[in-house]
N, C-alpha and C. Protein backbone atom coordinates (compact mmCIF):
# COMPACT_ATOMS: atom_id res chain seq x y z
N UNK A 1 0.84 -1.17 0.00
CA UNK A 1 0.00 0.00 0.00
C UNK A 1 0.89 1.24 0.00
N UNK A 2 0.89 2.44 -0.47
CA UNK A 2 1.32 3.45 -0.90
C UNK A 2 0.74 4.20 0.42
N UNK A 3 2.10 4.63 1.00
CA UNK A 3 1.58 5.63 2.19
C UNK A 3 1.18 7.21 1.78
N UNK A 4 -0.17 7.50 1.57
CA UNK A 4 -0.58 8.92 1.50
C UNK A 4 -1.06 9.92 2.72
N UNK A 5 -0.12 9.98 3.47
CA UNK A 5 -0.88 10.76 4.89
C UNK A 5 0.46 11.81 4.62
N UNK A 6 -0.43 12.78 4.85
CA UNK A 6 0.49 14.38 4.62
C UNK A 6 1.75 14.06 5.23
N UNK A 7 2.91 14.68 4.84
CA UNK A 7 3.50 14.99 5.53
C UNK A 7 3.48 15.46 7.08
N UNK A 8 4.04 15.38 8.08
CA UNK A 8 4.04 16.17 9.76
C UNK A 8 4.61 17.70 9.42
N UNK A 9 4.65 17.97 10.40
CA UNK A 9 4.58 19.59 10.33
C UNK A 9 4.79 20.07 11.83
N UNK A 10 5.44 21.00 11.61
CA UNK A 10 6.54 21.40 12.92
C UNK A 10 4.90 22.47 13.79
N UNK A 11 4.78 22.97 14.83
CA UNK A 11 3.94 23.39 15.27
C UNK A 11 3.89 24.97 14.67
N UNK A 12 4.93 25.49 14.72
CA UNK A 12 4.85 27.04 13.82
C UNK A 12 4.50 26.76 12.60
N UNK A 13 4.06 25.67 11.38
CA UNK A 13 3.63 26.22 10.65
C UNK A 13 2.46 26.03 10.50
N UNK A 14 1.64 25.82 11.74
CA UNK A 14 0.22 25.52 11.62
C UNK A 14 -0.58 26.95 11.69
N UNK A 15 0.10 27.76 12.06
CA UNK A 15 -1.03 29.19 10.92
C UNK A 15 -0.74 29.25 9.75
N UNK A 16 0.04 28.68 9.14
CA UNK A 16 0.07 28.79 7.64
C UNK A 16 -0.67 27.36 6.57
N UNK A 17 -1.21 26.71 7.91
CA UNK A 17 -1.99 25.67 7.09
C UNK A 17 -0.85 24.24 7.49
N UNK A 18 -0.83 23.42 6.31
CA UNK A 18 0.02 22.04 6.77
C UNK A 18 -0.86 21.48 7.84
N UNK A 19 -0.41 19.85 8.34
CA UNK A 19 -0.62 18.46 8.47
C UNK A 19 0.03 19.15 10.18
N UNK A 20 -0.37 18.50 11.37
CA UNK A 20 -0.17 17.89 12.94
C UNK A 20 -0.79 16.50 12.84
N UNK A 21 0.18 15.58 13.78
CA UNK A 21 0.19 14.22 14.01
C UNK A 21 -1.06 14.40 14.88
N UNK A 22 -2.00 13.72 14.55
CA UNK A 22 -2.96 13.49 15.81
C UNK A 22 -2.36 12.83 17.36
N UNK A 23 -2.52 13.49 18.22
CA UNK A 23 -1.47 12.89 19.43
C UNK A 23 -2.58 12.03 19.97
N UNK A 24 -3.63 11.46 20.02
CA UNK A 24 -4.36 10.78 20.23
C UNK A 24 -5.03 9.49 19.54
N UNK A 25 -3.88 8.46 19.81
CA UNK A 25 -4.09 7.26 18.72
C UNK A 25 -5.23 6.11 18.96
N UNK A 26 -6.08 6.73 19.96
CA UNK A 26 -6.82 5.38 20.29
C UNK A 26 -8.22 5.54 19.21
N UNK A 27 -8.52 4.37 18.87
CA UNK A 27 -9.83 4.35 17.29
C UNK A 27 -11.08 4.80 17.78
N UNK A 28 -11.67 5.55 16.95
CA UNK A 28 -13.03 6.58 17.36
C UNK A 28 -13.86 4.89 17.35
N UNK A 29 -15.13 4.48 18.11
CA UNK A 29 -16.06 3.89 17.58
C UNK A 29 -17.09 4.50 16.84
N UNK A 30 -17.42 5.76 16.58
CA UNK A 30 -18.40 6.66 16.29
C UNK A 30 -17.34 6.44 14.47
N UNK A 31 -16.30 6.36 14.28
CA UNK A 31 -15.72 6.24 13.21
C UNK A 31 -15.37 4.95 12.54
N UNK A 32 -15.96 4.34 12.64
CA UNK A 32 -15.91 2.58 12.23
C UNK A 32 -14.43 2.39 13.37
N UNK A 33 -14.18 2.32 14.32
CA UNK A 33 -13.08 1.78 14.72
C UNK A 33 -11.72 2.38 14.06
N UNK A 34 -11.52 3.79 13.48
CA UNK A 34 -10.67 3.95 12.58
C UNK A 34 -9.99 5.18 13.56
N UNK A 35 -8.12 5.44 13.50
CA UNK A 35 -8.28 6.69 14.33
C UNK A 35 -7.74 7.14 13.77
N UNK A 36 -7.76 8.81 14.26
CA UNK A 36 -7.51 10.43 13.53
C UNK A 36 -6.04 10.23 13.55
N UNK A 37 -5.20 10.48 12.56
CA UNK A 37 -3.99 10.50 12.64
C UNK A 37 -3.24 11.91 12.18
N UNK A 38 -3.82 12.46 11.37
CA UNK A 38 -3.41 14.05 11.06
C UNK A 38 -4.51 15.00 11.07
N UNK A 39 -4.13 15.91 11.68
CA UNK A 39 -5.31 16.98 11.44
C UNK A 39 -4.57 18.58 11.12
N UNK A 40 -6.05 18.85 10.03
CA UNK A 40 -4.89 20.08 9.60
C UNK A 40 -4.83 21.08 10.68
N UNK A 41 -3.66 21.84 10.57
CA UNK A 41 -3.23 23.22 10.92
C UNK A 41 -4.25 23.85 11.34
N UNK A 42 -5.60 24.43 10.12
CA UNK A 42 -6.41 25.81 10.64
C UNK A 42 -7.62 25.07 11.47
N UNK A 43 -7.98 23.76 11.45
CA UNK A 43 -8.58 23.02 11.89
C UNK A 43 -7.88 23.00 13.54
N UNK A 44 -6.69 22.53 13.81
CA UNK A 44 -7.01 22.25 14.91
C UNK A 44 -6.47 23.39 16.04
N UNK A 45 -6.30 24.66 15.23
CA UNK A 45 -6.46 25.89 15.92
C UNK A 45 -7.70 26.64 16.26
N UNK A 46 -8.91 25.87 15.06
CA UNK A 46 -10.07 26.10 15.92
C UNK A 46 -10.49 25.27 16.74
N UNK A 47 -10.37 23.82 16.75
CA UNK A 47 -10.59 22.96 18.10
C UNK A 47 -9.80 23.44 19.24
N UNK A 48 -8.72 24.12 19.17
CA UNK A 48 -8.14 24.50 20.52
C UNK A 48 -8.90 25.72 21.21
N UNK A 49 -9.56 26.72 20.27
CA UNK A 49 -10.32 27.73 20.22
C UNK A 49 -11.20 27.41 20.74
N UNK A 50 -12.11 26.31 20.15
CA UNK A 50 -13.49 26.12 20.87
C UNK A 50 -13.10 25.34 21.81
N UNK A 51 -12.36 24.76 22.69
CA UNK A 51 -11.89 24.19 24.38
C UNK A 51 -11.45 25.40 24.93
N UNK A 52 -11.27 26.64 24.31
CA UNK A 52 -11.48 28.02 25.45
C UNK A 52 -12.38 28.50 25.72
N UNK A 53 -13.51 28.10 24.91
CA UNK A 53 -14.35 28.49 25.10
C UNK A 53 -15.71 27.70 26.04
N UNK A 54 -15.16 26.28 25.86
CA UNK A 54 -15.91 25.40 26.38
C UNK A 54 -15.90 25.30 27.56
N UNK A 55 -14.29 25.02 27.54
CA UNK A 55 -13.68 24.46 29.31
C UNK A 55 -12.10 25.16 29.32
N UNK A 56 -12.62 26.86 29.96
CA UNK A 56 -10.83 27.32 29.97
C UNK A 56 -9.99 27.22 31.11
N UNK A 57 -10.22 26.39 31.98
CA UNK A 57 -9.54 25.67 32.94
C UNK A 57 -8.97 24.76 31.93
N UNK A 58 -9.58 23.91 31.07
CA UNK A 58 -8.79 22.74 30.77
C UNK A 58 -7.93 23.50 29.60
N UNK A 59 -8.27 24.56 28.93
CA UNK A 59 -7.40 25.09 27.46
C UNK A 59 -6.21 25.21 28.56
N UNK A 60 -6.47 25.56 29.61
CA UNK A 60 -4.91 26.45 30.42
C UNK A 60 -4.36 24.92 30.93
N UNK A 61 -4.73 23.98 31.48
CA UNK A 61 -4.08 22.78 32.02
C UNK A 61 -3.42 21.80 30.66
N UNK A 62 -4.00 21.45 29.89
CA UNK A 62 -3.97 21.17 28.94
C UNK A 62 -4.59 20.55 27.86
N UNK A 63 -4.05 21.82 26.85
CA UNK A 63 -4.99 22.25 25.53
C UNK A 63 -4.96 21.39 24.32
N UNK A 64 -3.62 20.67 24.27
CA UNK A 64 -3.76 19.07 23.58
C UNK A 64 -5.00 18.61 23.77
N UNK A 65 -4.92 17.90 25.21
CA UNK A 65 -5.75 16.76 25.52
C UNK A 65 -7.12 17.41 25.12
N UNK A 66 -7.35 18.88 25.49
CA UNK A 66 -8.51 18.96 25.56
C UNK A 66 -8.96 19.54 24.06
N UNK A 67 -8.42 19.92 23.11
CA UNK A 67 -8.51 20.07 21.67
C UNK A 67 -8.84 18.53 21.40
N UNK A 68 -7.97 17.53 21.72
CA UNK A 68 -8.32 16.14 21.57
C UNK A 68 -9.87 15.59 21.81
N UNK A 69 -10.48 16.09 22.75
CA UNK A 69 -11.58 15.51 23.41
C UNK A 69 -12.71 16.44 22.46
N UNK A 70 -12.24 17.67 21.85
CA UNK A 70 -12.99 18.51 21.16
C UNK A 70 -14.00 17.54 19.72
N UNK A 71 -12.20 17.23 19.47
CA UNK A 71 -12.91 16.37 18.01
C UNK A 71 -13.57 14.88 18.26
N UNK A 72 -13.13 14.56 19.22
CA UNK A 72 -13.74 13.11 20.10
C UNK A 72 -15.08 13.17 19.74
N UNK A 73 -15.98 14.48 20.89
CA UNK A 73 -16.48 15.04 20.65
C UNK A 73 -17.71 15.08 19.35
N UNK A 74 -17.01 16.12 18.48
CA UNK A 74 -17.66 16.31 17.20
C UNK A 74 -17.96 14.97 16.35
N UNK A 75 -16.39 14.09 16.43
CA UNK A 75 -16.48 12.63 15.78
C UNK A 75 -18.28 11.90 16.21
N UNK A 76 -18.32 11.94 17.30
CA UNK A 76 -19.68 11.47 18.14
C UNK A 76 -21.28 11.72 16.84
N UNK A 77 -20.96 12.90 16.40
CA UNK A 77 -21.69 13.63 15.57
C UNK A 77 -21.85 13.17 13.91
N UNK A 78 -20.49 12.61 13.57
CA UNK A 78 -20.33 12.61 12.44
C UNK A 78 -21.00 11.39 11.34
N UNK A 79 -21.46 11.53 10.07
CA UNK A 79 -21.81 10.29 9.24
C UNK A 79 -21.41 9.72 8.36
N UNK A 80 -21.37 8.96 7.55
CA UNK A 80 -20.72 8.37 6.37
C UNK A 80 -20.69 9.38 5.36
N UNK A 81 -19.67 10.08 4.53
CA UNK A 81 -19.68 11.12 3.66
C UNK A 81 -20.02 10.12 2.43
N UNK A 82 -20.37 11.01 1.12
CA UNK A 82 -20.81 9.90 -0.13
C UNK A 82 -19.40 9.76 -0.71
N UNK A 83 -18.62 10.54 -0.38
CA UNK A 83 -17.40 10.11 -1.84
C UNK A 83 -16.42 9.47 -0.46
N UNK A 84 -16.58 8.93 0.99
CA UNK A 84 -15.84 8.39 1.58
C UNK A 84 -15.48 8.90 2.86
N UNK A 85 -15.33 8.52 3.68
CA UNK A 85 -14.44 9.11 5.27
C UNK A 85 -16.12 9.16 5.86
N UNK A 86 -16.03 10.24 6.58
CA UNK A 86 -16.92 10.72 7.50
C UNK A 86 -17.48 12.42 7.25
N UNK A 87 -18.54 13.17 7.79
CA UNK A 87 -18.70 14.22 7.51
C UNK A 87 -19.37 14.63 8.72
N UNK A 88 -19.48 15.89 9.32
CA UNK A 88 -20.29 16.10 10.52
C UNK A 88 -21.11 17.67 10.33
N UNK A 89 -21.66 17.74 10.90
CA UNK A 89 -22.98 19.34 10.32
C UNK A 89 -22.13 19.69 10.48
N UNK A 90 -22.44 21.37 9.67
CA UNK A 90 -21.56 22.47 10.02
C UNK A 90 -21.43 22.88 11.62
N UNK A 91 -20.78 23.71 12.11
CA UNK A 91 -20.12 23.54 13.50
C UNK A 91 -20.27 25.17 13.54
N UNK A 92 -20.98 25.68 14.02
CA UNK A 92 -20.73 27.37 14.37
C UNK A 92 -19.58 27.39 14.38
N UNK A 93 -18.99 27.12 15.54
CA UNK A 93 -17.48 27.54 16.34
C UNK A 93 -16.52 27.58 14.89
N UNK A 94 -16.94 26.91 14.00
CA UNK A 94 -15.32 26.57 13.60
C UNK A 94 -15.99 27.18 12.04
N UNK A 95 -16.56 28.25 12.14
CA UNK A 95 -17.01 28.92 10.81
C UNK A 95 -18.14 28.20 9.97
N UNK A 96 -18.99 27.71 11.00
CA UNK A 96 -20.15 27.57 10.39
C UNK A 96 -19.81 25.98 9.19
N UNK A 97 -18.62 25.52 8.81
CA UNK A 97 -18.54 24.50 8.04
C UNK A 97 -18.02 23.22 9.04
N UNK A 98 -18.06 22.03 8.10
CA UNK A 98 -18.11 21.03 8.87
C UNK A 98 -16.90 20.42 9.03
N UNK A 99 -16.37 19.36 9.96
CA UNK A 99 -15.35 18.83 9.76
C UNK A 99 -15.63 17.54 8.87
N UNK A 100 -14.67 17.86 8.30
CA UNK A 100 -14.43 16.32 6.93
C UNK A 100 -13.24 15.20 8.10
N UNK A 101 -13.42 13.98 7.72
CA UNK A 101 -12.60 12.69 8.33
C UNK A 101 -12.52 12.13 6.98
N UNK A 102 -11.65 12.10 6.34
CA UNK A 102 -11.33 10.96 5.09
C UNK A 102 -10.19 10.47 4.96
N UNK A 103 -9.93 9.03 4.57
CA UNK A 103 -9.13 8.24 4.90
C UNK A 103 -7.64 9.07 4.27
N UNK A 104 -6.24 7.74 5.05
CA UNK A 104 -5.62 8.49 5.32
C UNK A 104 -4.48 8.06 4.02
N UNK A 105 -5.27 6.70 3.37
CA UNK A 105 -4.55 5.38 2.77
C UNK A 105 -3.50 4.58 3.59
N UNK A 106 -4.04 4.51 4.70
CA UNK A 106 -3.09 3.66 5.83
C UNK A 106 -4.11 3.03 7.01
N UNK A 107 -5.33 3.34 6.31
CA UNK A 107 -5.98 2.75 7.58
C UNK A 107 -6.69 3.86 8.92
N UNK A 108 -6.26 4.82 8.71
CA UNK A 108 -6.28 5.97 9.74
C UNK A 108 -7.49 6.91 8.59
N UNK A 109 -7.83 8.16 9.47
CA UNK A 109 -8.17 9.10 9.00
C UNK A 109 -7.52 10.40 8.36
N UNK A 110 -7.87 11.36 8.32
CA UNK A 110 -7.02 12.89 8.25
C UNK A 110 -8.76 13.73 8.82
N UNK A 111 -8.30 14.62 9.31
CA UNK A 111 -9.45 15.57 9.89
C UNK A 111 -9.07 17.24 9.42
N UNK A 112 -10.09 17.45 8.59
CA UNK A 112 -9.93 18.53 8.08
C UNK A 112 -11.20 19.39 7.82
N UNK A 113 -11.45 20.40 6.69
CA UNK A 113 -12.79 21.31 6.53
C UNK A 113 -12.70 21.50 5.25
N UNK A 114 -13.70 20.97 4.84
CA UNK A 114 -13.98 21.86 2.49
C UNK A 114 -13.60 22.75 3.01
């Protein structure tokens, strides 16, 4: 199998967009058993966004875990997209569009937004 999962990406260039390792490897069940392995850049600067807003005790203790539990979370929400992965309603917090989950060609996901 041909590994297609973005490249990683250093944490400064996630305002400019680019791939973060999902630090949370355990498999969604809400996602066929499949887990998040990259998520983009502007994506998961708004999941860290909306855990300040949710729970800012936990953004200040820590904003990993709890950006993590964000998309946990949303995953809970999400359905079979038609051309593949997963899709979930649009999301106020994160500009009114939805998060996309589509595979990663490894078995994993990628978590991102049209």
């Amino acid at each position: 199998m041909i590994d297609t999962r973005p490249a990683a990406t250093s944490c400064s260039s996630v305002s400019v967009g680019g791939w973060l390792p999902y630090p949370d490897p355990v498999p969604h069940p809400a996602l066929g058993g499949r887990p998040v392995t990259h998520v983009a850049g502007p994506l998961w600067l708004g999941l860290r966004a909306m855990l300040l807003g949710l729970d800012p005790a936990a953004a200040e203790h820590d904003p990993t875990a709890g950006a993590c539990d964000v998309l946990r979370l949303l995953a809970l929400a999400a359905r079979p997209a038609p051309a593949g992965g997963y899709l979930t309603d649009p999301v106020a917090d994160l500009g009114h569009r939805p998060v996309r989950l589509r595979p990663d060609g490894a078995g994993g996901l990628l978590a991102d937004q049209p």
